[in-house]
N, C-alpha and C. Protein backbone atom coordinates (compact mmCIF):
# COMPACT_ATOMS: atom_id res chain seq x y z
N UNK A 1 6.18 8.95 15.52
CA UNK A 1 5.43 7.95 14.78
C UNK A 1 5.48 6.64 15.56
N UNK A 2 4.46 5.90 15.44
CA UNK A 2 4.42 4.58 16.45
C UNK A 2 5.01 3.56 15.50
N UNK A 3 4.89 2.27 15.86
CA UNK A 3 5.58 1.22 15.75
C UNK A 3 4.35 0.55 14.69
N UNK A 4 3.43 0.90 15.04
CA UNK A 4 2.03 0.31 14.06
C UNK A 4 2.00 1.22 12.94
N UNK A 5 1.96 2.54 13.27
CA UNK A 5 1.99 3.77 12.11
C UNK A 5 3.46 3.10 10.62
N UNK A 6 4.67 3.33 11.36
CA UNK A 6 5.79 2.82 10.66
C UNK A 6 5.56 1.38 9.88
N UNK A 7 5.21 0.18 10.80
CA UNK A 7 4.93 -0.78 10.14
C UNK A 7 3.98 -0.73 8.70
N UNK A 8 2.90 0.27 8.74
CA UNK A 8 1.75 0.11 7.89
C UNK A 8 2.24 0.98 6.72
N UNK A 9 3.14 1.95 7.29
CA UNK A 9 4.07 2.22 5.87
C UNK A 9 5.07 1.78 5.48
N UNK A 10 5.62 0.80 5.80
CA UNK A 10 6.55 0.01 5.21
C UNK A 10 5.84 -0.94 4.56
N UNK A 11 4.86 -1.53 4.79
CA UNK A 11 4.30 -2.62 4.03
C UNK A 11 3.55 -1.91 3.05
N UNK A 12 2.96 -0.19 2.84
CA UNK A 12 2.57 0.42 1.93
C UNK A 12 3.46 1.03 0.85
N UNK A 13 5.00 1.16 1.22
CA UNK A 13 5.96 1.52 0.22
C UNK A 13 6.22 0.17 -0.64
N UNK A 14 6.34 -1.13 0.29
CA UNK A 14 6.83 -1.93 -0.45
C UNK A 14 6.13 -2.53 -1.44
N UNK A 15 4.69 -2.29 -1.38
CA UNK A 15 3.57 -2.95 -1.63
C UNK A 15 3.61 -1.98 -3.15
N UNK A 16 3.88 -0.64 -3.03
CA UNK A 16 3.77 0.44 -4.21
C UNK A 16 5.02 -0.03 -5.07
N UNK A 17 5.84 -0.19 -4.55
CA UNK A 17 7.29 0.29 -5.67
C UNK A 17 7.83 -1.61 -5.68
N UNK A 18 7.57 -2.21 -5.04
CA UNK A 18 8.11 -3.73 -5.20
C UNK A 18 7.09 -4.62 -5.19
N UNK A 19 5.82 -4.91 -5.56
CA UNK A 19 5.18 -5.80 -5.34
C UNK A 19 5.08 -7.13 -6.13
N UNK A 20 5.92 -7.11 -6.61
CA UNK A 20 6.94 -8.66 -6.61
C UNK A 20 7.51 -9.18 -5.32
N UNK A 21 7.89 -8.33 -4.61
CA UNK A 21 9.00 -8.80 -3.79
C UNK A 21 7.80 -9.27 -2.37
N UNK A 22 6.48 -8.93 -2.21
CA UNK A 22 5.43 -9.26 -1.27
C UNK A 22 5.22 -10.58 -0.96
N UNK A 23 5.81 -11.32 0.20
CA UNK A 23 5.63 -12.12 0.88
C UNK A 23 4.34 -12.32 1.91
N UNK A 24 3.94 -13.86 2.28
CA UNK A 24 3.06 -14.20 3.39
C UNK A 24 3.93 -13.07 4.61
N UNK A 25 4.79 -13.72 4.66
CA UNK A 25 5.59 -13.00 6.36
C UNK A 25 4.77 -11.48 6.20
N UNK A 26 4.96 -10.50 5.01
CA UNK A 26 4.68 -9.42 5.11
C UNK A 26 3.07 -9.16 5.69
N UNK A 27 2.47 -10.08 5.58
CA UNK A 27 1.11 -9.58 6.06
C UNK A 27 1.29 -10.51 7.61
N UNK A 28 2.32 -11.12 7.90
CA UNK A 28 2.13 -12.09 9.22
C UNK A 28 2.90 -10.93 10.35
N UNK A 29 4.30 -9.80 9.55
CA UNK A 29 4.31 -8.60 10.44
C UNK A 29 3.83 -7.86 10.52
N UNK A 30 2.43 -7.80 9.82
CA UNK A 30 1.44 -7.03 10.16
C UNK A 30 0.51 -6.95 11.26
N UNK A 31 0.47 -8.81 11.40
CA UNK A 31 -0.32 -9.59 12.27
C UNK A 31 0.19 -9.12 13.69
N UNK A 32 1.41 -9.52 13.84
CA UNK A 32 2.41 -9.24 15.08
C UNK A 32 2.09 -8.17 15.24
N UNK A 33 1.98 -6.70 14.68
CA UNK A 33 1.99 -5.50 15.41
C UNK A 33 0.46 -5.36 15.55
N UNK A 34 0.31 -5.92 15.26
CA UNK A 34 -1.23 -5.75 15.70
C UNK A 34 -2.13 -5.03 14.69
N UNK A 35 -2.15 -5.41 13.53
CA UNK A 35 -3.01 -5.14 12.30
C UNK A 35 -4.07 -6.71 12.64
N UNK A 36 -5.60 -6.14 12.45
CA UNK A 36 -6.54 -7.11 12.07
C UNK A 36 -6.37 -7.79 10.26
N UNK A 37 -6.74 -8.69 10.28
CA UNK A 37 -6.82 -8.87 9.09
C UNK A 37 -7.56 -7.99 8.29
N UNK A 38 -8.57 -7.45 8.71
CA UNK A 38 -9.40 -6.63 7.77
C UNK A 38 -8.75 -5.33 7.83
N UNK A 39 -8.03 -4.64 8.81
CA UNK A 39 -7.06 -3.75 8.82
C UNK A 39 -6.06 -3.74 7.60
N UNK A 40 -5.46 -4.75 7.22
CA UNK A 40 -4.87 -5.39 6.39
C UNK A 40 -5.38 -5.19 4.78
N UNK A 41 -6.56 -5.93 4.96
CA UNK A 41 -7.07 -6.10 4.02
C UNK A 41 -7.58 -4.43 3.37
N UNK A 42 -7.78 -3.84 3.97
CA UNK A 42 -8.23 -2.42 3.85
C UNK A 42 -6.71 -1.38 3.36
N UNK A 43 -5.59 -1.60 4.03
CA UNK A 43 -4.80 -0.78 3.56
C UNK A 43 -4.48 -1.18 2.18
N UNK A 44 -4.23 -2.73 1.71
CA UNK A 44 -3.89 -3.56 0.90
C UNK A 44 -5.19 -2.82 -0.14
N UNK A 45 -5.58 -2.78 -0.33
CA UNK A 45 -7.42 -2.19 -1.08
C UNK A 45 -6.73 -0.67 -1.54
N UNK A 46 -6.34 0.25 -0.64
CA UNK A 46 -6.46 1.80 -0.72
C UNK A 46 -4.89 1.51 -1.40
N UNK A 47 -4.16 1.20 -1.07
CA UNK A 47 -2.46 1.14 -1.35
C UNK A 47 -2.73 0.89 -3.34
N UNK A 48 -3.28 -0.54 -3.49
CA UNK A 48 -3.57 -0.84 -4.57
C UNK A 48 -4.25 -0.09 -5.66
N UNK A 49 -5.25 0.33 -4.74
CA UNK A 49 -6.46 1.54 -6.09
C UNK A 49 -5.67 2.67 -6.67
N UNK A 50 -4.77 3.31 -5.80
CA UNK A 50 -3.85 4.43 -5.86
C UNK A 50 -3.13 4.14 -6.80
N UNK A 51 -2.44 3.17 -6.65
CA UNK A 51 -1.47 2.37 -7.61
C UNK A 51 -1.94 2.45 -9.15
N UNK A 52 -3.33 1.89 -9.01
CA UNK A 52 -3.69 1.76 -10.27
C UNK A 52 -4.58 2.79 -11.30
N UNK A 53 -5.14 3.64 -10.21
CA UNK A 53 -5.56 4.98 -11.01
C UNK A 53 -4.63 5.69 -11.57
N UNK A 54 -3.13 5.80 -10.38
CA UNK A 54 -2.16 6.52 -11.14
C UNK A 54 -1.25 5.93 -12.80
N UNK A 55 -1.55 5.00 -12.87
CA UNK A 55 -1.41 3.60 -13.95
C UNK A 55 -1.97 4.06 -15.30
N UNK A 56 -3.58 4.07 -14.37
CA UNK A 56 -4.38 4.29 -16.03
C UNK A 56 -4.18 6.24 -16.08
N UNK A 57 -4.21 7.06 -15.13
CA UNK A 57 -3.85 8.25 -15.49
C UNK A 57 -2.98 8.51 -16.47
N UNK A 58 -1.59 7.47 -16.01
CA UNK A 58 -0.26 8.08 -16.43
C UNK A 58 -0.10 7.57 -18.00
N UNK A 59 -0.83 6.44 -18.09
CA UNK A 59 -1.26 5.82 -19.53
C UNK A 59 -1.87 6.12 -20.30
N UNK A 60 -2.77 6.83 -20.02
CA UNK A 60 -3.36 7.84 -20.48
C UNK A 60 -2.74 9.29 -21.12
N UNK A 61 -1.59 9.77 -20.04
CA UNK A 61 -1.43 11.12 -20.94
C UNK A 61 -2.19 12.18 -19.86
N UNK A 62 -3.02 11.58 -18.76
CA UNK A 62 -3.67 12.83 -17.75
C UNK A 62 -2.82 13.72 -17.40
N UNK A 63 -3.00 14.56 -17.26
CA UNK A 63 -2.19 15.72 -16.60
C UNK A 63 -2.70 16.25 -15.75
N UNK A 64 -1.97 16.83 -14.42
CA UNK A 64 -2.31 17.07 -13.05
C UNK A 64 -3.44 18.65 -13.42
N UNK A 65 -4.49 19.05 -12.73
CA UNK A 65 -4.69 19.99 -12.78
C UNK A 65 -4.26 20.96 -12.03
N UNK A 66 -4.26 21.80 -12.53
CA UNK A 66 -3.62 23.68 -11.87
C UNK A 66 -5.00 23.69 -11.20
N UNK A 67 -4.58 24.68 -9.37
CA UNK A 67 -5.06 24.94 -9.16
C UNK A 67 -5.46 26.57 -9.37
């Protein structure tokens, strides 16, 4: 795994399970490894939607389907 790969999941775990704890710096070591802002802005987008479908799923009462 690369150094950009690792970075973009660390800022995607922390972003899921702590996003209280999300700092400027966190998107500025993004910057450093070489994430564009819109790179950024795009994982930050997909990380979040996930987050929140599984939200209204789980609030809901959805249940996974059998395949």
């Amino acid at each position: 795994m690369s150094a950009k790969q690792k970075a973009m999941l660390d800022y995607s775990y922390k972003l899921t399970l702590f996003p209280w704890d999300m700092k400027k710096k966190d998107v500025e070591n993004m910057q450093a490894i070489g994430f564009s802002d819109r790179e950024i802005l795009d994982i930050n987008q997909v990380v979040s939607y996930y987050a929140y479908v599984n939200r209204i799923a789980d609030g809901l009462g959805v249940e996974l389907e059998e395949n």
